[in-house]
C-alpha atoms as a PDB file:
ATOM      1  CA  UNK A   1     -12.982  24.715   1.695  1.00  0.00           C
ATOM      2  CA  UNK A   2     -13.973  26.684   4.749  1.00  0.00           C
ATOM      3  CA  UNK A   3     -16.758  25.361   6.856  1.00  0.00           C
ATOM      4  CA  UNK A   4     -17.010  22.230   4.908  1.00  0.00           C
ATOM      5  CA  UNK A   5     -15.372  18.722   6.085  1.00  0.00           C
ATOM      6  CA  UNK A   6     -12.488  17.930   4.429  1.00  0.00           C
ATOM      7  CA  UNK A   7     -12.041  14.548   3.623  1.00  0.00           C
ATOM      8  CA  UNK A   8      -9.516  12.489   5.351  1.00  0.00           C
ATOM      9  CA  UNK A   9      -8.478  11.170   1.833  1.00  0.00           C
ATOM     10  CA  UNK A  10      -7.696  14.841   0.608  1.00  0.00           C
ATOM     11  CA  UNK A  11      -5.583  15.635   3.685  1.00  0.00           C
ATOM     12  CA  UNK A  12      -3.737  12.288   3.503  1.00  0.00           C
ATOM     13  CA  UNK A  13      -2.930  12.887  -0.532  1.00  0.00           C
ATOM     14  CA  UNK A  14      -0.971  16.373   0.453  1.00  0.00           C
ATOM     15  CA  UNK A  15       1.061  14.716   3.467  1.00  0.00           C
ATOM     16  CA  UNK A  16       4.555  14.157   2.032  1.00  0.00           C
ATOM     17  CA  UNK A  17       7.441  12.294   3.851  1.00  0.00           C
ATOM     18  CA  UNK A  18      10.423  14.685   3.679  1.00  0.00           C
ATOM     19  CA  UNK A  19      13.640  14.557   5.784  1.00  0.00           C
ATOM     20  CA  UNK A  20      11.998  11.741   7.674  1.00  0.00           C
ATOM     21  CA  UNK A  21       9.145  13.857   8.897  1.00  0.00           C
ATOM     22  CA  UNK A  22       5.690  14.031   7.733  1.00  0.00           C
ATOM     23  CA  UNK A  23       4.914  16.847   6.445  1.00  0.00           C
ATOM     24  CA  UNK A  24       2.549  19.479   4.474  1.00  0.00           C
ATOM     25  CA  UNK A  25       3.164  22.334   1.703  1.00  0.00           C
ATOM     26  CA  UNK A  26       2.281  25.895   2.277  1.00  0.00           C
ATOM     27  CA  UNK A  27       0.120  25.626  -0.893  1.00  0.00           C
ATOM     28  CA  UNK A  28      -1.945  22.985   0.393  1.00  0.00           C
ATOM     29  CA  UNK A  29      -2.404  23.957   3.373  1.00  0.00           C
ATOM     30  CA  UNK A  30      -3.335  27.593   2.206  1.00  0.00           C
ATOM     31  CA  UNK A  31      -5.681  25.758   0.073  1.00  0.00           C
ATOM     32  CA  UNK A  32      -6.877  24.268   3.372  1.00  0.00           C
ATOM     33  CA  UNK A  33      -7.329  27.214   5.118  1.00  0.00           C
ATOM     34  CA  UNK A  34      -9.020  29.367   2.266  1.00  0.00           C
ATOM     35  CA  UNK A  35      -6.339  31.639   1.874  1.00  0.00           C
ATOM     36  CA  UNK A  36      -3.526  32.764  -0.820  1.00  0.00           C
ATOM     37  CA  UNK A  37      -0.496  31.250  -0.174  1.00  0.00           C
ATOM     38  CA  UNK A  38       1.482  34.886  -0.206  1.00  0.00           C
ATOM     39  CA  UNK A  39      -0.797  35.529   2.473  1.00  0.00           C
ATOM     40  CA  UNK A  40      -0.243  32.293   4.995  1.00  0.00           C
ATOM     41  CA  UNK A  41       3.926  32.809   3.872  1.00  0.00           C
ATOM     42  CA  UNK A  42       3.606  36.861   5.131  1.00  0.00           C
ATOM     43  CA  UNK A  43       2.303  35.272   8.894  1.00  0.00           C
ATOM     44  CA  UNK A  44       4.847  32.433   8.589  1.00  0.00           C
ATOM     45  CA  UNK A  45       7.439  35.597   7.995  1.00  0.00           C
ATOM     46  CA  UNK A  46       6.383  37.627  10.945  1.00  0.00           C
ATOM     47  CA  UNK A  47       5.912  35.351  13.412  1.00  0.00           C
ATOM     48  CA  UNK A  48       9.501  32.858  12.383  1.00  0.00           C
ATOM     49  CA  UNK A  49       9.830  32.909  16.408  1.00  0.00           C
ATOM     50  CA  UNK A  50       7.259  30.386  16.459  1.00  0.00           C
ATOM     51  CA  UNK A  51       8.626  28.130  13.792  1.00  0.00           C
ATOM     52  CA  UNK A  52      11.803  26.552  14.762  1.00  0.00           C
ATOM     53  CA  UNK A  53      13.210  23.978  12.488  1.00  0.00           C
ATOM     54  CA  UNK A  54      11.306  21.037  13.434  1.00  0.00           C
ATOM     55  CA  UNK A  55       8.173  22.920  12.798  1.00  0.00           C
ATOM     56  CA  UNK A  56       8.840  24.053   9.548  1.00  0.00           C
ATOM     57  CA  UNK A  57      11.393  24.377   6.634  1.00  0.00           C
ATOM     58  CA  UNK A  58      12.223  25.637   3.708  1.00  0.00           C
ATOM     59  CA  UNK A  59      12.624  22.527   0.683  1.00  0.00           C
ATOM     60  CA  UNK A  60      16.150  22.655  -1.023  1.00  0.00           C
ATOM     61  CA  UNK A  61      16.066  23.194  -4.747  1.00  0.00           C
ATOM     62  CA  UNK A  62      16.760  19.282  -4.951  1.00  0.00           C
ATOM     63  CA  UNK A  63      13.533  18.205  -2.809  1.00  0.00           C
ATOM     64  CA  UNK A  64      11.205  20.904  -4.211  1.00  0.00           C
ATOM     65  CA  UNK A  65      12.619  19.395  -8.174  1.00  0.00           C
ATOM     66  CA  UNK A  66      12.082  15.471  -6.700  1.00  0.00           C
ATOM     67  CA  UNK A  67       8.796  16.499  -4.811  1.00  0.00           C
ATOM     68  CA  UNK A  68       7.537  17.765  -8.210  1.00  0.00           C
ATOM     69  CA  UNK A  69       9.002  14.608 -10.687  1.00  0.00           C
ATOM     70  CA  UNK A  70       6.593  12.625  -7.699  1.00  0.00           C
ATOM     71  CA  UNK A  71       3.751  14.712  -7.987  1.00  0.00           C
ATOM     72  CA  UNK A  72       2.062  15.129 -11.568  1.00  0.00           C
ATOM     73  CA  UNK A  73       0.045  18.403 -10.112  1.00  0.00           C
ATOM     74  CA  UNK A  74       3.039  20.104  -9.361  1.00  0.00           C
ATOM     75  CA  UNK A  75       3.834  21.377 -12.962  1.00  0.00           C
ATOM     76  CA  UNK A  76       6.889  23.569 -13.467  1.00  0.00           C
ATOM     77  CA  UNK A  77       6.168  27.127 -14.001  1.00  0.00           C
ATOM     78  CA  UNK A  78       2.904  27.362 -12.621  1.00  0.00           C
ATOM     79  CA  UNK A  79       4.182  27.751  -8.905  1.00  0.00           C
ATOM     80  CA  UNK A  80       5.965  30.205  -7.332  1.00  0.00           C
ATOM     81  CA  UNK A  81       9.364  30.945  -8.020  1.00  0.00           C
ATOM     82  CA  UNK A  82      10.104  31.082  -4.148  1.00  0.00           C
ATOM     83  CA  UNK A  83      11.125  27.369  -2.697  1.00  0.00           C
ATOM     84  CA  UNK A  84       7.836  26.181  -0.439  1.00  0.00           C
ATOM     85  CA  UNK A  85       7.962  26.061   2.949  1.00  0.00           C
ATOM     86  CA  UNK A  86       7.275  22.934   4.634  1.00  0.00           C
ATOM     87  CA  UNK A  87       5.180  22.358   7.794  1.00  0.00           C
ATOM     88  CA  UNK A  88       5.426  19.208  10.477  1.00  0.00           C
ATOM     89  CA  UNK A  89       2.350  18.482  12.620  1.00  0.00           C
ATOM     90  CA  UNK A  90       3.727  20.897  14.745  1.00  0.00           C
ATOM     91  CA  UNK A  91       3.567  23.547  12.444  1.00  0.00           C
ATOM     92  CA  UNK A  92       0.566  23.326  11.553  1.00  0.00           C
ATOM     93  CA  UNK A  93      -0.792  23.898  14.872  1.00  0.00           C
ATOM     94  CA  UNK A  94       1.078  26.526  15.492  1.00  0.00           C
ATOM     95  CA  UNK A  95       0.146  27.941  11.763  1.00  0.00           C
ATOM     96  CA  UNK A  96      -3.901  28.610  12.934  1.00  0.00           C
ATOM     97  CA  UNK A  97      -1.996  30.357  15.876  1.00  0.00           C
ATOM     98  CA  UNK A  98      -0.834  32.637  13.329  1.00  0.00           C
ATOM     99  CA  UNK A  99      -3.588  32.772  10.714  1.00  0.00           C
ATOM    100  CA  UNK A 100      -5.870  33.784  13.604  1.00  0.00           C
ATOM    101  CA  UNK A 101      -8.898  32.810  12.444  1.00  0.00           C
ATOM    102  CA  UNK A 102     -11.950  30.302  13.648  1.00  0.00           C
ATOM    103  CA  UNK A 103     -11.843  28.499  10.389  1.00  0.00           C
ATOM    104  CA  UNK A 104      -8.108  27.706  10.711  1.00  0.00           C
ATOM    105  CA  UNK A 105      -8.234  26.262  13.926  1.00  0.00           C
ATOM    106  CA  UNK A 106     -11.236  24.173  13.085  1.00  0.00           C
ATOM    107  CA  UNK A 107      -8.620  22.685   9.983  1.00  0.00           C
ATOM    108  CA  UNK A 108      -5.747  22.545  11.944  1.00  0.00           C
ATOM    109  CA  UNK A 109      -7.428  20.350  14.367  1.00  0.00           C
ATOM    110  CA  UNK A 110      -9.095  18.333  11.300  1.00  0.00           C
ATOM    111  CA  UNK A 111      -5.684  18.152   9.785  1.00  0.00           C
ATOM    112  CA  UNK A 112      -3.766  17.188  13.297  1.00  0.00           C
ATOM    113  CA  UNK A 113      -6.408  14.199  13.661  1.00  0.00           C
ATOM    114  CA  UNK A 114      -5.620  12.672  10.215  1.00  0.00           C
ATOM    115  CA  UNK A 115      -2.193  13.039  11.695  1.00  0.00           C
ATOM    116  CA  UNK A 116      -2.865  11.493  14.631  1.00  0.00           C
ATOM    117  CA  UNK A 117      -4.945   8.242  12.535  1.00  0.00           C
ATOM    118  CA  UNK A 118      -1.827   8.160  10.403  1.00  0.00           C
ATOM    119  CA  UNK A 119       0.508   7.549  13.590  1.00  0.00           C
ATOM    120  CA  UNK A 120      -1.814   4.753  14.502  1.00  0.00           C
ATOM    121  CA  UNK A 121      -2.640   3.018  11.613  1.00  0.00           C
ATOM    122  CA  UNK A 122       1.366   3.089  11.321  1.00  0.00           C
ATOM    123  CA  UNK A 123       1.356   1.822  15.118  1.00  0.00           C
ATOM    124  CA  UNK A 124      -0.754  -1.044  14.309  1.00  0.00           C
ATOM    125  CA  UNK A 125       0.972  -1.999  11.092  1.00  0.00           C
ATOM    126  CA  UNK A 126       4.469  -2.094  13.066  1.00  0.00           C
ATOM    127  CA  UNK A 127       2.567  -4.640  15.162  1.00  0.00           C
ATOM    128  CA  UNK A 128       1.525  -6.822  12.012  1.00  0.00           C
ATOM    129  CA  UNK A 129       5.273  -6.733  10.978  1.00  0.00           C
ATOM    130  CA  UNK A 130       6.381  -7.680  14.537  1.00  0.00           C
ATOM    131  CA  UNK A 131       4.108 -10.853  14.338  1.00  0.00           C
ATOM    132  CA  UNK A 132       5.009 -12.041  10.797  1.00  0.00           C
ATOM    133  CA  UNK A 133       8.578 -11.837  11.960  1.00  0.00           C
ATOM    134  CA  UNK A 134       7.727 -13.777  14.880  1.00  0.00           C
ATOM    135  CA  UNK A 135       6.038 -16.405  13.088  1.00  0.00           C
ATOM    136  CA  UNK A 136       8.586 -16.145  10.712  1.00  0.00           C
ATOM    137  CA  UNK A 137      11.473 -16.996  13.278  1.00  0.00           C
ATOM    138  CA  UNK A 138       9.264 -20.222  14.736  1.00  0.00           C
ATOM    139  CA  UNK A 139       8.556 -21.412  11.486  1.00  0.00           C
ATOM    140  CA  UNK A 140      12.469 -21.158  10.235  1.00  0.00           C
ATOM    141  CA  UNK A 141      13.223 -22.754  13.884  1.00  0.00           C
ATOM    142  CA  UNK A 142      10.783 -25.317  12.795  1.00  0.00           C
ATOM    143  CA  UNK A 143      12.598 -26.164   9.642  1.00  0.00           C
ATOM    144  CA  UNK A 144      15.445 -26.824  11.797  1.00  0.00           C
ATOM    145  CA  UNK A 145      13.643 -29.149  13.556  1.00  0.00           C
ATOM    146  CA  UNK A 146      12.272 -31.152  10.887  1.00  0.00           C
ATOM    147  CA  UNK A 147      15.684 -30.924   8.954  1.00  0.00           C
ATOM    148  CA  UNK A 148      17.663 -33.087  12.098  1.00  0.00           C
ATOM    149  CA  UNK A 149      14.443 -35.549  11.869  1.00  0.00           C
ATOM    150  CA  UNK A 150      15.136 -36.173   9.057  1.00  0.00           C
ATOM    151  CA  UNK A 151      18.723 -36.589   8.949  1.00  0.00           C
ATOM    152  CA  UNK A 152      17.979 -39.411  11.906  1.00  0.00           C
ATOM    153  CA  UNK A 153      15.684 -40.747   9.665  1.00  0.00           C
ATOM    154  CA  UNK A 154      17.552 -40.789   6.891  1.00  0.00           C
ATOM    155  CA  UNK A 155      20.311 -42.427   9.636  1.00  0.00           C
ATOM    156  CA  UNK A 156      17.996 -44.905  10.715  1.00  0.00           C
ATOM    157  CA  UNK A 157      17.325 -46.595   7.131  1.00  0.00           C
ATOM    158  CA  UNK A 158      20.930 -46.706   6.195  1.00  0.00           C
ATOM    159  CA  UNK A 159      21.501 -48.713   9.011  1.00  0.00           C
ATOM    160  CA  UNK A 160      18.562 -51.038   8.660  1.00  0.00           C
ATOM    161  CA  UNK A 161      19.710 -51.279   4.812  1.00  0.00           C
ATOM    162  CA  UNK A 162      23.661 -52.033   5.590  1.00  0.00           C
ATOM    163  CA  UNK A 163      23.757 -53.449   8.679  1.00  0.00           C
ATOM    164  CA  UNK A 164      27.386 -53.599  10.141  1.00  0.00           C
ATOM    165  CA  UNK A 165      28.781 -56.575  10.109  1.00  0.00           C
ATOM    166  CA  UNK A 166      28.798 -59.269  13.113  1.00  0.00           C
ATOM    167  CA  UNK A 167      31.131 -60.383  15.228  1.00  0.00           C
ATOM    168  CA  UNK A 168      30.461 -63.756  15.912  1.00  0.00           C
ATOM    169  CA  UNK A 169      29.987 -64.989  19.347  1.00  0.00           C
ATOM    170  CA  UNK A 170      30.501 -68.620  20.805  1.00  0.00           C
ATOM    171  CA  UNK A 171      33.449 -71.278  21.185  1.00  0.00           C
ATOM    172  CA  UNK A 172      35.544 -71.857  17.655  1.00  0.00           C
ATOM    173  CA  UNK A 173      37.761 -74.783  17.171  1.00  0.00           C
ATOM    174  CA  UNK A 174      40.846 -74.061  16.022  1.00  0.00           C
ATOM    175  CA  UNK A 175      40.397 -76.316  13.250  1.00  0.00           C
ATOM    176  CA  UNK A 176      37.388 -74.906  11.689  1.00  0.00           C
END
């Protein structure tokens, strides 16, 4: 893929929410970069300084078996038989750091912008959410409101319909 634009679409498909982080595989992002996966893995391995845990990680057995049950390209046996590292946004920047060449920075920043559009798009959806609860809350409020209308309503018509009775008013002869 080097020197062409990747789509955002393609980068967005290979960004995988793991351990509450979003995150890319060293395959696809080797893919990304043009090179062998081995090959982005030996850099990873002699620069590990530069990757502290929030920056990259290894999947368990467990994630690597539930990434692949998600993912219908991952197909057992065709993959290495070495768990895949992960990398955060982080990592990735500090991966064309590593892989040293022009074409890896110019993905890396492609990459870290789709990144970046995720964040906001996610920004902007919190917002929606924020206002349909809000409108939510007014409108149950509202409910209320029309519920104890009702109720006085209802209040008023009973006692047009069964009036108490009267006490009578006025001089009464003993008599009568």
């Amino acid at each position: 893929m080097e020197n062409q634009i990747i789509p955002d679409e393609v980068i967005m498909a290979k960004i995988f929410y793991i351990r509450g982080q979003k995150v890319m595989l060293d395959k696809d992002l080797a893919e990304l970069y043009g090179t062998e996966t081995k090959k982005l893995k030996q850099q990873v391995n002699r620069n590990l300084n530069r990757f502290p845990n929030h920056y990259m990680f290894e999947l368990t057995k467990e994630e690597n078996e539930l990434l692949r049950s998600q993912n219908a390209t991952l197909k057992k046996g065709e993959h290495s038989k070495y768990l895949p590292f992960v990398f955060t946004e982080h990592g990735i920047l500090m991966l064309s750091n590593v892989l040293k060449s022009e074409s890896a920075v110019q993905v890396s920043i492609r990459i870290i912008d789709v990144f970046v559009r995720l964040r906001e798009v996610y920004a902007e959806q919190t917002e929606v959410w924020l206002a349909i609860e809000k409108i939510k809350s007014k409108l149950d409020n509202q409910d209320k409101n029309m519920e104890i209308v009702f109720r006085y309503l209802d209040e008023l018509i009973d006692k047009k319909d069964n009036p108490p009775p009267r006490k009578t008013i006025g001089f009464k002869p003993d008599g009568f």
